[in-house]
Each structure stands twice: as structure tokens, then as C-alpha cells.
C-alpha atoms as a PDB file:
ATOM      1  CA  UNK A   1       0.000   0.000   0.000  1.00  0.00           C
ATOM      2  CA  UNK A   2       1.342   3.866  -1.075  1.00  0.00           C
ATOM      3  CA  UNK A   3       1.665   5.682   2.129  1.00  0.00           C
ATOM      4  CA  UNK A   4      -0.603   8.394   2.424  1.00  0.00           C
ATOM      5  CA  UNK A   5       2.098  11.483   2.469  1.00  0.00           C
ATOM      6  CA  UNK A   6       2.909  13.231  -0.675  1.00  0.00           C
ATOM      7  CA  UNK A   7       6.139  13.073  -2.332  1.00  0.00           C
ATOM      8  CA  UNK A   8       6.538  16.907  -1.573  1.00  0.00           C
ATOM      9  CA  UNK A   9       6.332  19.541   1.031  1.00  0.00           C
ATOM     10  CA  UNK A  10       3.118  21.008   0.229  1.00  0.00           C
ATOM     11  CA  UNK A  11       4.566  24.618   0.599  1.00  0.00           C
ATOM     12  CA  UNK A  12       3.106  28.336  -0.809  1.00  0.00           C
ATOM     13  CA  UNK A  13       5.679  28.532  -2.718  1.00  0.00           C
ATOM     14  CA  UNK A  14       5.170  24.629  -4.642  1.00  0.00           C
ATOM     15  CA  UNK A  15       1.236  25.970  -5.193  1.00  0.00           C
ATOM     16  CA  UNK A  16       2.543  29.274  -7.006  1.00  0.00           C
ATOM     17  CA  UNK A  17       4.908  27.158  -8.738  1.00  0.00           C
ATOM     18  CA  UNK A  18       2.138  24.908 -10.035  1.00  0.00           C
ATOM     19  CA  UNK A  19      -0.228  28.120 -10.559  1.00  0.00           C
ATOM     20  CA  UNK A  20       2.134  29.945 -12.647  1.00  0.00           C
ATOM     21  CA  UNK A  21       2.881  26.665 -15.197  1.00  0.00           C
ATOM     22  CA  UNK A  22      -0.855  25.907 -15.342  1.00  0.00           C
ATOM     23  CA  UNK A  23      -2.907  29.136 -15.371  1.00  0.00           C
ATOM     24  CA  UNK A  24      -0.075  31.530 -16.493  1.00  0.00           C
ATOM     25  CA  UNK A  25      -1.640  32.777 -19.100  1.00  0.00           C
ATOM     26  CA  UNK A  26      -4.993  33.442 -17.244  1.00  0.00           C
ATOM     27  CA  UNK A  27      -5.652  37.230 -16.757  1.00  0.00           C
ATOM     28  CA  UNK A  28      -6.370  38.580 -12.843  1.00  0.00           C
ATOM     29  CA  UNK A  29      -8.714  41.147 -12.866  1.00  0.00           C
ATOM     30  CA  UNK A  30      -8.225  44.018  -9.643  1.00  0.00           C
ATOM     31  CA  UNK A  31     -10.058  47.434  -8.524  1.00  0.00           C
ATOM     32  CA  UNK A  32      -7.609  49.922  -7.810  1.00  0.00           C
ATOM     33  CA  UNK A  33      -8.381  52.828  -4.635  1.00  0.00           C
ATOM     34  CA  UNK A  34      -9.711  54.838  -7.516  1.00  0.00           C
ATOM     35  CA  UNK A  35     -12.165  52.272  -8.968  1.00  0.00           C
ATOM     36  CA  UNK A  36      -9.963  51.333 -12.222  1.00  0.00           C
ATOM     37  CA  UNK A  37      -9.522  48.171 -12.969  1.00  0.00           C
ATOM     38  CA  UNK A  38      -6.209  46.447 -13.648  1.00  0.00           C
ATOM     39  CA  UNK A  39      -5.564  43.671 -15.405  1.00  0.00           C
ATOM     40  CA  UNK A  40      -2.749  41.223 -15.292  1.00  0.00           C
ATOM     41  CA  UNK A  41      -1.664  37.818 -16.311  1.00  0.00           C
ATOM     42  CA  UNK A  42      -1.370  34.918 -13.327  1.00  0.00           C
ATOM     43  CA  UNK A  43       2.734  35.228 -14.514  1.00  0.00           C
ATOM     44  CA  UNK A  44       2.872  38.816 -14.126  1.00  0.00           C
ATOM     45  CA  UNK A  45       1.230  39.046 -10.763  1.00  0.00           C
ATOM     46  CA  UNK A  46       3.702  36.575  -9.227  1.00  0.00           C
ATOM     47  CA  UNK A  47       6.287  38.097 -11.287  1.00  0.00           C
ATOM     48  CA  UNK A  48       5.762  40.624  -9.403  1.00  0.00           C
ATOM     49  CA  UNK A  49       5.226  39.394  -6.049  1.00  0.00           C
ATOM     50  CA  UNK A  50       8.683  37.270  -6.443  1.00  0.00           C
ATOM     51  CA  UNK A  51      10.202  41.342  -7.550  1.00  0.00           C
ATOM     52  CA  UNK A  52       8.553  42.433  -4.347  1.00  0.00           C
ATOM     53  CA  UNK A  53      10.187  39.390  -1.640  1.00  0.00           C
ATOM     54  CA  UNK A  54      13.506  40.152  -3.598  1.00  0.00           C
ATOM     55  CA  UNK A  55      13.240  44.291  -2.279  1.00  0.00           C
ATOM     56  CA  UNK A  56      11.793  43.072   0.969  1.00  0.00           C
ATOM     57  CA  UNK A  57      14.725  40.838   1.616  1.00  0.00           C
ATOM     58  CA  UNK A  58      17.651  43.635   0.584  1.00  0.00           C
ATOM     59  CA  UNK A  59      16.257  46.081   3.048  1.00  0.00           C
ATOM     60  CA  UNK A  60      16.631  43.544   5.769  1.00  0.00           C
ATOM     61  CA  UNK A  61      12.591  41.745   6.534  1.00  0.00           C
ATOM     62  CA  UNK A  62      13.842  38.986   7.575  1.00  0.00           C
ATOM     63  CA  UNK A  63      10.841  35.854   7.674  1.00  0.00           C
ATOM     64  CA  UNK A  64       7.849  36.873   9.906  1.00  0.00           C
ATOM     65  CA  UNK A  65       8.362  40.242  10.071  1.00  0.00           C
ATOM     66  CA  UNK A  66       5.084  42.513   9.710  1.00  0.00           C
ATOM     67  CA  UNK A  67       5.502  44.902   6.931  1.00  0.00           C
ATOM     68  CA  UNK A  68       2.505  47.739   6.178  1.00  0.00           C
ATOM     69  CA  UNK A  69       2.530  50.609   3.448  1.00  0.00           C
ATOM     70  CA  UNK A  70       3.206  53.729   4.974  1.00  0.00           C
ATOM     71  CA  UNK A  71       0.600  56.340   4.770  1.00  0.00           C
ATOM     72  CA  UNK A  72       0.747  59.922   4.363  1.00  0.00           C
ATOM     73  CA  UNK A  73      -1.899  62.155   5.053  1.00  0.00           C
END
């Protein structure tokens, strides 16, 4: 009998893996503050998520910081 664990750590990073060579191609579809609408493809958007991590990292957030947009009023 196959044991019942999977071959793989089922990790965030194995799903966007998997999302991004599947549904690449699909477009996301977001409201913007404003009420336009962008759209991107499912490669762009973790495109740029990956772009983001990268900047996070060189300014020092190390895993499980909190990080929050600053706001100016």
C-alpha cells in the first residue's frame, strides 16, 4: 500500500509554482483605490510578487516580520 504522504512539502511557494505553469496565461482582474480596474496575467502578478520578496529581503525583513505601506496624510 502507497503511504498516504505526498512526495513533496506542500509549501506556498510549490502551489505558485504549479499556478504559474498551469494558469499563467490566465488574466487577474483588480479594482484599484480609484475604482480602475487592472488587469494582469497569473505570470505577471507573481512576477511581481517574487520582484517584491527580492526588495523586501535587501532592506533587511527577515521571515515573519510585519511589513505595512506607509501612509501619508
Amino acid at each position: 500500500m502507497k503511504a498516504l504522504t505526498m512526495d513533496y512539502p506542500l509549501t506556498l511557494s510549490a502551489i505558485v509554482r504549479r499556478a504559474e505553469a498551469l494558469f499563467g496565461h490566465k488574466q487577474v482582474t483588480s479594482r484599484l483605490p480609484d475604482k480602475s480596474i487592472c488587469r494582469h496575467s497569473c505570470a505577471d502578478v507573481i512576477d511581481r510578487a517574487s520582484r517584491l520578496a527580492v526588495a523586501l529581503r535587501g532592506l533587511g525583513v527577515q521571515p515573519g516580520d510585519r511589513v505595512a505601506p506607509v501612509i501619508q496624510i
